[in-house]
Each structure stands twice: as structure tokens, then as C-alpha cells.
N, C-alpha and C. Protein backbone atom coordinates (compact mmCIF):
# COMPACT_ATOMS: atom_id res chain seq x y z
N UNK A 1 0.84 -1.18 0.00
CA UNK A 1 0.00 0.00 0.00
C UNK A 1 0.89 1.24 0.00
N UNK A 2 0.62 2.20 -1.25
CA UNK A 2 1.62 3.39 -1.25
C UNK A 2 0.86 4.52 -0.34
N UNK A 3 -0.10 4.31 0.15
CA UNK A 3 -1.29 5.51 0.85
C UNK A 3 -0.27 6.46 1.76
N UNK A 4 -0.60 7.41 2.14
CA UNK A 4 -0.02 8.10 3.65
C UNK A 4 -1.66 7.89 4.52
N UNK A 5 -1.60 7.17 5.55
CA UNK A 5 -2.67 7.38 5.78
C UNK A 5 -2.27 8.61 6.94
N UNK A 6 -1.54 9.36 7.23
CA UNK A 6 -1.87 10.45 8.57
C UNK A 6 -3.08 11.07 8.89
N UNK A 7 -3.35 11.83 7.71
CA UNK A 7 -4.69 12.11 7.64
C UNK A 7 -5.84 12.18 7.55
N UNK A 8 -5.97 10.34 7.97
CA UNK A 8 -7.48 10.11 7.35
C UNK A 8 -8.15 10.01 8.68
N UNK A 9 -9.44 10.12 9.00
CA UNK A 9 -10.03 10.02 10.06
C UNK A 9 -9.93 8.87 10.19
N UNK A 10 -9.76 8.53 11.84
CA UNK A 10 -9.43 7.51 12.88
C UNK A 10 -10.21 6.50 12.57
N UNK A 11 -11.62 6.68 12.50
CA UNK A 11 -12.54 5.69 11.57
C UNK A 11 -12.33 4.91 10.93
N UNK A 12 -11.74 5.95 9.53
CA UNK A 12 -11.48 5.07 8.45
C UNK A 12 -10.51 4.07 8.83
N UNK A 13 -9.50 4.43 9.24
CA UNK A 13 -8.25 3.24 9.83
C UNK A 13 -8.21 2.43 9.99
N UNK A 14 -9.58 2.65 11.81
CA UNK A 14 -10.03 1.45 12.13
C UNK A 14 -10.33 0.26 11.46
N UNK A 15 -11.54 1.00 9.95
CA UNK A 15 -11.94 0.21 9.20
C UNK A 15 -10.80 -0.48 8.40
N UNK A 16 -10.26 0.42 8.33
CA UNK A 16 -9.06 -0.79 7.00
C UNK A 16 -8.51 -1.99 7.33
N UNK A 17 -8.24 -1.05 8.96
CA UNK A 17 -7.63 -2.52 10.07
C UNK A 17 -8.26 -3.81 10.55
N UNK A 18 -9.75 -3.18 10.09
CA UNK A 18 -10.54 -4.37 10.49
C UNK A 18 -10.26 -5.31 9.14
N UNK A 19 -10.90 -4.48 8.40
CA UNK A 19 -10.61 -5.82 6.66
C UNK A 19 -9.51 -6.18 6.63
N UNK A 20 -8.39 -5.49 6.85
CA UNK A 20 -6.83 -6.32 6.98
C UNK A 20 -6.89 -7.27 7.55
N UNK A 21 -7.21 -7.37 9.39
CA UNK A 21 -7.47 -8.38 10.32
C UNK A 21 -8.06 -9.52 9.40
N UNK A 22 -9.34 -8.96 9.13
CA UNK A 22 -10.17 -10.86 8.55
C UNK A 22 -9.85 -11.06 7.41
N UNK A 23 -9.32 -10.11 6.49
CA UNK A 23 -8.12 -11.02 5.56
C UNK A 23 -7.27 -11.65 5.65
N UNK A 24 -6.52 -11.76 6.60
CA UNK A 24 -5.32 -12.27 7.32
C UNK A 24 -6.14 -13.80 8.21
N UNK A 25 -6.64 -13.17 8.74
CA UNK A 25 -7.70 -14.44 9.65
C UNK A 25 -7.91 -15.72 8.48
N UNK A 26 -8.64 -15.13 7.21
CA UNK A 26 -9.33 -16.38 6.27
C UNK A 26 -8.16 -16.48 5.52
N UNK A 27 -7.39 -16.06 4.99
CA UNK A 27 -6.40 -16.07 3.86
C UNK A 27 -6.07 -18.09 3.66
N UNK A 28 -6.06 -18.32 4.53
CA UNK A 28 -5.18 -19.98 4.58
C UNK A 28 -6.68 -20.64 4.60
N UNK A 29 -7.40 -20.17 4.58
CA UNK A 29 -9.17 -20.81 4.53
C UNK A 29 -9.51 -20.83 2.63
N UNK A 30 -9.16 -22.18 2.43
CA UNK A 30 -9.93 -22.59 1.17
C UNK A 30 -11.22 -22.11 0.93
N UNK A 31 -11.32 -21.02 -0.05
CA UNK A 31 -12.58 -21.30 -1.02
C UNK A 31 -13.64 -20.35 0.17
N UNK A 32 -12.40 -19.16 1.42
CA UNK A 32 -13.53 -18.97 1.95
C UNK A 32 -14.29 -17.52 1.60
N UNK A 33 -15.06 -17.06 2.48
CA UNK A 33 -15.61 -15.83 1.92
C UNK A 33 -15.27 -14.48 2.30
N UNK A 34 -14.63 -13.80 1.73
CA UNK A 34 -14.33 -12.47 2.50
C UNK A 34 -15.04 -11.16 2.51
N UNK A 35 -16.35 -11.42 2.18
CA UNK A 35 -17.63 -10.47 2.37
C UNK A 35 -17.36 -9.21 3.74
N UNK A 36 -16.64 -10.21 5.01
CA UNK A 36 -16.53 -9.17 5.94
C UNK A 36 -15.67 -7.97 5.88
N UNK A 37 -14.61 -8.89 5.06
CA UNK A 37 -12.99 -7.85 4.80
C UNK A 37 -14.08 -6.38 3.89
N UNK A 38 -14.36 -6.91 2.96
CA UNK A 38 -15.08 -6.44 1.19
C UNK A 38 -16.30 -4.98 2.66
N UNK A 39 -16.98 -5.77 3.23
CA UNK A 39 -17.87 -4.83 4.24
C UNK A 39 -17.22 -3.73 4.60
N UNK A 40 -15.87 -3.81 5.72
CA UNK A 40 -14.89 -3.23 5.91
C UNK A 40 -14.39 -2.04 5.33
N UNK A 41 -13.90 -2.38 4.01
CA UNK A 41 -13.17 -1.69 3.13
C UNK A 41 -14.56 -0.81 2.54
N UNK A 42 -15.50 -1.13 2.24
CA UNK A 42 -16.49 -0.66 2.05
C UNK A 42 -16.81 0.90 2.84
N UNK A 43 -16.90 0.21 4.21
CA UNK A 43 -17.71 1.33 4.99
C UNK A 43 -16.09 2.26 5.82
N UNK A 44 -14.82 2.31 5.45
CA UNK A 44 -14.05 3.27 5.25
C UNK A 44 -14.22 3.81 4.04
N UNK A 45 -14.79 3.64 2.95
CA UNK A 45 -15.01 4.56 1.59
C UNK A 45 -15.82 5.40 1.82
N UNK A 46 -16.92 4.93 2.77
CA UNK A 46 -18.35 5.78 2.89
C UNK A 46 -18.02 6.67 3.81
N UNK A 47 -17.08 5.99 4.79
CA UNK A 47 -16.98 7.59 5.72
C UNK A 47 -15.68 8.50 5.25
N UNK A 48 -15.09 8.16 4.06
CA UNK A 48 -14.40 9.06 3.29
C UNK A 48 -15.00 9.82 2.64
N UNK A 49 -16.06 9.71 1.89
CA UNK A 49 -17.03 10.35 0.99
C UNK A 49 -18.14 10.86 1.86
N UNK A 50 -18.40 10.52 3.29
CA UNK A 50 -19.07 11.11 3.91
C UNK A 50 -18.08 12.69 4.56
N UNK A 51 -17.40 12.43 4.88
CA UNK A 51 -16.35 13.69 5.35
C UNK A 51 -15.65 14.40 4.11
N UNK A 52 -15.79 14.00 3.22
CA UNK A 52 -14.28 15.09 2.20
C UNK A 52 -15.50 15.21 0.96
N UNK A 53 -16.50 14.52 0.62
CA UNK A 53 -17.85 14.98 -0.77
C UNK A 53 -18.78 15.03 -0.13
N UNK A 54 -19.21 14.78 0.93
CA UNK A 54 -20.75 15.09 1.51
C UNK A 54 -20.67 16.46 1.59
N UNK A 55 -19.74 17.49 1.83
CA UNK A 55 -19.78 19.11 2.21
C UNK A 55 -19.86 19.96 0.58
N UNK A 56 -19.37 18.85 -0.26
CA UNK A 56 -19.56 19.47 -1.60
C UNK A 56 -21.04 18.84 -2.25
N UNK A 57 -21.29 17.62 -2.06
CA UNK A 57 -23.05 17.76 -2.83
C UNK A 57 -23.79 17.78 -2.49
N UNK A 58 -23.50 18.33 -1.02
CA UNK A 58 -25.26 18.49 -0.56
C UNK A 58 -25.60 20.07 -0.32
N UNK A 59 -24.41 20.81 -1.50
CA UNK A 59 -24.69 22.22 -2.12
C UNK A 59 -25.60 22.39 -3.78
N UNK A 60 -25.04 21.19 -4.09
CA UNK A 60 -25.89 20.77 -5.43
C UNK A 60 -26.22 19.43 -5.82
N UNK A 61 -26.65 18.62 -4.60
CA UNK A 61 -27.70 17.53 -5.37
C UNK A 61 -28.82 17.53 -4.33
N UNK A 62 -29.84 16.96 -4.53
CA UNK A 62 -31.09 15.99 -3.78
C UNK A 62 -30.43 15.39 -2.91
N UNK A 63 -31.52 15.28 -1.58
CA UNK A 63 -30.59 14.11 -0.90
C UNK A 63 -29.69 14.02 -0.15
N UNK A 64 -28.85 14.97 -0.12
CA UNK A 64 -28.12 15.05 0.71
C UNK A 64 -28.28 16.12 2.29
N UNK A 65 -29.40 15.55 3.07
CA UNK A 65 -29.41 16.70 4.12
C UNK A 65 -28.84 16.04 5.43
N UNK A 66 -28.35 14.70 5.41
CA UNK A 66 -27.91 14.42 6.44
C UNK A 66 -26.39 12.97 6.45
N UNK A 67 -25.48 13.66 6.37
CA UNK A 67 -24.12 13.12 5.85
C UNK A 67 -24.76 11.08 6.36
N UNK A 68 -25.35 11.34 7.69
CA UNK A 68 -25.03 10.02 8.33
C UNK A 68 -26.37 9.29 7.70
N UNK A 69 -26.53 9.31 6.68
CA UNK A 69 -27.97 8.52 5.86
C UNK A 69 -27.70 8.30 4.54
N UNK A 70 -26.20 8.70 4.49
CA UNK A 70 -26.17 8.75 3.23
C UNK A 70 -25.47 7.16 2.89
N UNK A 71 -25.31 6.65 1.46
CA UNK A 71 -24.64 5.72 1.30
C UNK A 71 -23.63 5.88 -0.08
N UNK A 72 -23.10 4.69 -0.34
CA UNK A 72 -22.17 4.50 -1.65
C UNK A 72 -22.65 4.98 -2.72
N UNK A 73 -24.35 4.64 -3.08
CA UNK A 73 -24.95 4.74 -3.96
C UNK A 73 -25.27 6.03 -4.13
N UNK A 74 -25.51 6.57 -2.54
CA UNK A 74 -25.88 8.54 -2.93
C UNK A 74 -25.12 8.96 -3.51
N UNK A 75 -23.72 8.53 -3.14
CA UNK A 75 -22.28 9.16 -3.86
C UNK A 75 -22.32 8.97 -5.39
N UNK A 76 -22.90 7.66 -5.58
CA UNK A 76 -22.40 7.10 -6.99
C UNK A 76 -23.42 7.94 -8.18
N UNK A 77 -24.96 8.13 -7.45
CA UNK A 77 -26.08 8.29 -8.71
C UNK A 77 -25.82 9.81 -9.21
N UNK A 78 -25.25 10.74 -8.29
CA UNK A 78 -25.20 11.92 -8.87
C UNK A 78 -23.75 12.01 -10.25
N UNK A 79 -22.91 10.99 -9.79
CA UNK A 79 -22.05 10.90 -10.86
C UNK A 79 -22.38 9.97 -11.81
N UNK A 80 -23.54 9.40 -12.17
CA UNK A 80 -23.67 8.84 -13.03
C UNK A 80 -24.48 9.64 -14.48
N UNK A 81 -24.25 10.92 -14.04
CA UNK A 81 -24.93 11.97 -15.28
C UNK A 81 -23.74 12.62 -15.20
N UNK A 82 -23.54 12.92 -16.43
CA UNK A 82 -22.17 13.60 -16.62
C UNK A 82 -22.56 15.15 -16.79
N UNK A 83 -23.48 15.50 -16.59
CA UNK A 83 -23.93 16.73 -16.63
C UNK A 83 -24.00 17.37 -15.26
N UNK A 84 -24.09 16.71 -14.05
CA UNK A 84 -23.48 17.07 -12.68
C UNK A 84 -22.40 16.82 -12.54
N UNK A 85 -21.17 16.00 -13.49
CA UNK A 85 -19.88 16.17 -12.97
C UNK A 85 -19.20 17.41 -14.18
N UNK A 86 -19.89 17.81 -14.95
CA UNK A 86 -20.14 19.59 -15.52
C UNK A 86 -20.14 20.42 -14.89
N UNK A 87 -21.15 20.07 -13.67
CA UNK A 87 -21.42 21.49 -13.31
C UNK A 87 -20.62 21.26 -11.62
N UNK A 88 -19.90 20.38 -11.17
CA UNK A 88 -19.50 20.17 -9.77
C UNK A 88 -17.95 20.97 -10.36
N UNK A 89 -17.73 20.33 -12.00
CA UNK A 89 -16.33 21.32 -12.65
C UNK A 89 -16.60 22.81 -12.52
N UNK A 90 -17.40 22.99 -13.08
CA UNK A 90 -17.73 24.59 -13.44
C UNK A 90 -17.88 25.25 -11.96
N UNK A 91 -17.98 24.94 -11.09
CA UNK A 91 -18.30 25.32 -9.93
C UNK A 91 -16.57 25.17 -9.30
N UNK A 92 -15.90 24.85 -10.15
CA UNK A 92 -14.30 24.94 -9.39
C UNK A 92 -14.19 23.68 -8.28
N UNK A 93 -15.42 22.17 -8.86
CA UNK A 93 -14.61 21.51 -7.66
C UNK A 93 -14.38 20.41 -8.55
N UNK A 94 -12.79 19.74 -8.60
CA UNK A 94 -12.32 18.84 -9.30
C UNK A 94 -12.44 19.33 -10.28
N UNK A 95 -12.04 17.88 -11.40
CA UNK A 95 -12.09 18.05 -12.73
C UNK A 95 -12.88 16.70 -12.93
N UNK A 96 -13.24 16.97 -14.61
CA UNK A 96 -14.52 16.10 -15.00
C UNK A 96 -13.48 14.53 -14.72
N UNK A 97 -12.60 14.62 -15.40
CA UNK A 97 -11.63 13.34 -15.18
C UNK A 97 -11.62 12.91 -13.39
N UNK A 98 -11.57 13.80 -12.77
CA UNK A 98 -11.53 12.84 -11.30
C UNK A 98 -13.17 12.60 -10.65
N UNK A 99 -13.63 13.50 -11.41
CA UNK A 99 -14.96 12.59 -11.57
C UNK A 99 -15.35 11.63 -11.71
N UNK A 100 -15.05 11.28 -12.83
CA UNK A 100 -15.16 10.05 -13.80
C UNK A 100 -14.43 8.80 -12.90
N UNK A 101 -13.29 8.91 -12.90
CA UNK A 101 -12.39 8.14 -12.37
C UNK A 101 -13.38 7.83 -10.65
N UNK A 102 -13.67 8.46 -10.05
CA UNK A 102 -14.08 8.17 -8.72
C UNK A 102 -16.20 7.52 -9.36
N UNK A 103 -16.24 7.59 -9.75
CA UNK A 103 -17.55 7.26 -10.71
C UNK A 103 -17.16 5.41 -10.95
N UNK A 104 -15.97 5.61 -11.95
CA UNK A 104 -15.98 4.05 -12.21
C UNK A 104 -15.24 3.48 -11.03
N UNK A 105 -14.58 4.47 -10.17
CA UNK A 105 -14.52 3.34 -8.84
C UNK A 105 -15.84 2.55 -7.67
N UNK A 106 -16.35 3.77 -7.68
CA UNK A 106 -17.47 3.87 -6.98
C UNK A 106 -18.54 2.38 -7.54
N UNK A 107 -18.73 2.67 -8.66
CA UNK A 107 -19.49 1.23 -9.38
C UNK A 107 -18.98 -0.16 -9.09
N UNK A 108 -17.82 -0.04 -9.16
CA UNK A 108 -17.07 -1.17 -8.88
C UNK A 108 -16.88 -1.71 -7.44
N UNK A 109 -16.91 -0.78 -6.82
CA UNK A 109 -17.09 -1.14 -5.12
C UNK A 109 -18.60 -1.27 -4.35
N UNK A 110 -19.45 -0.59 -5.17
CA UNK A 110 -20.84 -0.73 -4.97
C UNK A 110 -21.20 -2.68 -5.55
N UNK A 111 -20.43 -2.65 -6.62
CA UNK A 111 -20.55 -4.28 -7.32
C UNK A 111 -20.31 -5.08 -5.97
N UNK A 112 -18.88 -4.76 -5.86
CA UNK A 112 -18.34 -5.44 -4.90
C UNK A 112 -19.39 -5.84 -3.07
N UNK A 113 -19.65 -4.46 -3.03
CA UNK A 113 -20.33 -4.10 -1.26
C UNK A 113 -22.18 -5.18 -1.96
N UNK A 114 -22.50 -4.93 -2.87
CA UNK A 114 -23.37 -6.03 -3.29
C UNK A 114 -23.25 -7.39 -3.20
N UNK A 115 -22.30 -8.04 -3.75
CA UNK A 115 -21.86 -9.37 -3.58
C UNK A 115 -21.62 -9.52 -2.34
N UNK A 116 -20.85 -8.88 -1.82
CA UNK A 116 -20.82 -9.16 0.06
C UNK A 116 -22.25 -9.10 0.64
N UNK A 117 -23.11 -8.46 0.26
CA UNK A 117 -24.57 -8.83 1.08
C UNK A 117 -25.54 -9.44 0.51
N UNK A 118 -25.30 -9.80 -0.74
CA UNK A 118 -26.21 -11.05 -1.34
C UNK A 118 -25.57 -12.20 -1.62
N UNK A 119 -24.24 -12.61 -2.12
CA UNK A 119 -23.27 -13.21 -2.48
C UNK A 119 -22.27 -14.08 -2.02
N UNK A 120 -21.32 -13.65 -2.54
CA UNK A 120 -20.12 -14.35 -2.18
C UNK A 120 -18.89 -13.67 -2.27
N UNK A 121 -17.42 -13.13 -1.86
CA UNK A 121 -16.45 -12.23 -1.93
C UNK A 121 -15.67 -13.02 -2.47
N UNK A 122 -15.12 -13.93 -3.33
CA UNK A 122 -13.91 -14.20 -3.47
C UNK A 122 -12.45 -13.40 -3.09
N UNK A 123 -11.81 -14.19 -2.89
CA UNK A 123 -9.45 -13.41 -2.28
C UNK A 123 -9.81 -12.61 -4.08
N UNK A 124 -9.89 -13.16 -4.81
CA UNK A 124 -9.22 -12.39 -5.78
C UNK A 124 -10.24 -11.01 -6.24
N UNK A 125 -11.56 -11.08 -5.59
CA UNK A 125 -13.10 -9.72 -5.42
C UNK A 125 -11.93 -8.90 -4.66
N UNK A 126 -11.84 -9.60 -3.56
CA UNK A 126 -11.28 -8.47 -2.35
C UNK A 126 -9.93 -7.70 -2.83
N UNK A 127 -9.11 -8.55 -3.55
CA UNK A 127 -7.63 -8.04 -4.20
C UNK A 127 -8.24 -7.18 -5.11
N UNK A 128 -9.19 -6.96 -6.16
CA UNK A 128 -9.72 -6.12 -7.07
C UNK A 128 -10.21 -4.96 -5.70
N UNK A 129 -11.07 -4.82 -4.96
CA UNK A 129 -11.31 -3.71 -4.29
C UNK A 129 -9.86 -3.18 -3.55
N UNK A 130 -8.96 -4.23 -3.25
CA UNK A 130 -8.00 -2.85 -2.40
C UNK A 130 -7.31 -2.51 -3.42
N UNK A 131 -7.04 -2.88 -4.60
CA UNK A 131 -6.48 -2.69 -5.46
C UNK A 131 -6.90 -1.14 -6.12
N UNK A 132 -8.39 -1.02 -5.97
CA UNK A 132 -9.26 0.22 -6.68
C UNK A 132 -8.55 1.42 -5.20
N UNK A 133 -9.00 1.08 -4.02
CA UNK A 133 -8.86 1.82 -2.62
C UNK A 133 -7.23 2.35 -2.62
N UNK A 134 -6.50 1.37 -2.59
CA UNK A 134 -4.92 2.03 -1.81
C UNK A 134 -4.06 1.81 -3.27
N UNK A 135 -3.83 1.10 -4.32
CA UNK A 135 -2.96 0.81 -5.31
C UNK A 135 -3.47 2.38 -6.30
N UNK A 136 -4.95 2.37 -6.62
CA UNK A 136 -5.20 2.96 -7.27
C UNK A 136 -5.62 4.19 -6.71
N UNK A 137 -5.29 4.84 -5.21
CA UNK A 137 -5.60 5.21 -4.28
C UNK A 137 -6.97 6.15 -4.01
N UNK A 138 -7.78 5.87 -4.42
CA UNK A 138 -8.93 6.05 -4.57
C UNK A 138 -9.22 7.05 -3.17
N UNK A 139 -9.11 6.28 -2.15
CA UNK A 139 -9.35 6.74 -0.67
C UNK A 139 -8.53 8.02 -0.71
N UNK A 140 -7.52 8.51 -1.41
CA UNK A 140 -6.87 9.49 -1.37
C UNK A 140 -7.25 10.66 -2.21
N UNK A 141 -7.55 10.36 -3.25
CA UNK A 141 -8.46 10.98 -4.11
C UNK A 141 -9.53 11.63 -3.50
N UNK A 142 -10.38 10.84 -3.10
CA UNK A 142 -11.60 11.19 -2.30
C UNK A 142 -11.12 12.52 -1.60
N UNK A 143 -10.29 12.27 -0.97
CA UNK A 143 -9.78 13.32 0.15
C UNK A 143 -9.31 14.59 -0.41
N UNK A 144 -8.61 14.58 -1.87
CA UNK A 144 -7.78 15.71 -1.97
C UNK A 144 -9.01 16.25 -3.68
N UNK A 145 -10.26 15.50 -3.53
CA UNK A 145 -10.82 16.17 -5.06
C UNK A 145 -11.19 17.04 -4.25
């Protein structure tokens, strides 16, 4: 993981530390499920996007009047019109590209936080989500769009 985490709220940490923990726990477990790790990693995204984009769209979308109700998906539906990641540009926050980019992460971890509550997580689901989070540092992004 290339992250700095200094600055991320204590929360999020926790959370990473937790999905680290039960990755480490099942890893030598054949064929097992890592839905909890995938949960984990999950709900440090949400309270990233709840603290560093909840103060920016709930100036311009629906929906947003109370950070702690919000979910992955509140984050995800307003970027799925490219005509609000227009006007979140034009308004001087980010660019349409880190839009986009946090858009097709967002889908992909929403895929993911799905399969963990209907499903099944496969080692190599969970290696695709930290891969999107700390390789592709997504969680950092979040913080500095």
C-alpha cells in the first residue's frame, strides 16, 4: 500500500484494520468468503465520501441533508450523469476526469459491497477492491478532489 494514511479520520483506519485483520484471519481458509474484509473496506469509503464529498453535494444535489444517511450509492447516482460532474467542474470543484475516475470506482465497489450482502467475496473480489482503494488510491483521491 503506497497511501499516507496520517490524515485520514481515525474511523477510516479502524476500518481498514478491520478488513486487513479478517483477511489475514481467512487467507489460509480454502474457497472462503471475504464479504466481511469487502464490508470493511467498504464502509471506510463511505466515511471518506461522507467527510471530504458530503460538504460538496449536498450544495448541489437531492438528498443530501444528512451526511449520516447517506450511502455509496448517494455518492455514486449523482455521478452517473455527466452533466453534474459539468457542473460540480464549473463550480471549481475537481475536474470532469476525477470525476469520472471516482464514478468508475465507486461502481465497482458498490458491485463489490453487493456481492458481500447477497453473495459471495472471493481473495481475488477483495484483491480487485484494495487494489481500486490504496494501489489505485482512490481513498486518497476522495480526500484531496
Amino acid at each position: 500500500m503506497t497511501l499516507d494514511f496520517a490524515d485520514f479520520p481515525g474511523s477510516v483506519l479502524d476500518q481498514i484494520e478491520a478488513g486487513s485483520d479478517l483477511e489475514v484471519y481467512y487467507e489460509d481458509v480454502k474457497d472462503a468468503d471475504f464479504s466481511a474484509s469487502a464490508l470493511f473496506y467498504a464502509k471506510a469509503t463511505l466515511n471518506m465520501l461522507r467527510k471530504y464529498i458530503y460538504p460538496v453535494f449536498k450544495n448541489f444535489f437531492d438528498g443530501f441533508n444528512n451526511s449520516s444517511t447517506t450511502t455509496i450509492y448517494s455518492y455514486l447516482y449523482p455521478l452517473m450523469n455527466e452533466d453534474n460532474i459539468h457542473k460540480l467542474f464549473d463550480e471549481a470543484f475537481g475536474t470532469p476526469e476525477g470525476w469520472m475516475e471516482l464514478k468508475n470506482a465507486l461502481q465497482q465497489i458498490y458491485i463489490i459491497l453487493n456481492r458481500a450482502e447477497y453473495d459471495f467475496v472471493s481473495y481475488e473480489d477483495l484483491q480487485l477492491l484494495k487494489d481500486i482503494l490504496f494501489n489505485q488510491e482512490i481513498l486518497l483521491k476522495i480526500k484531496n478532489l
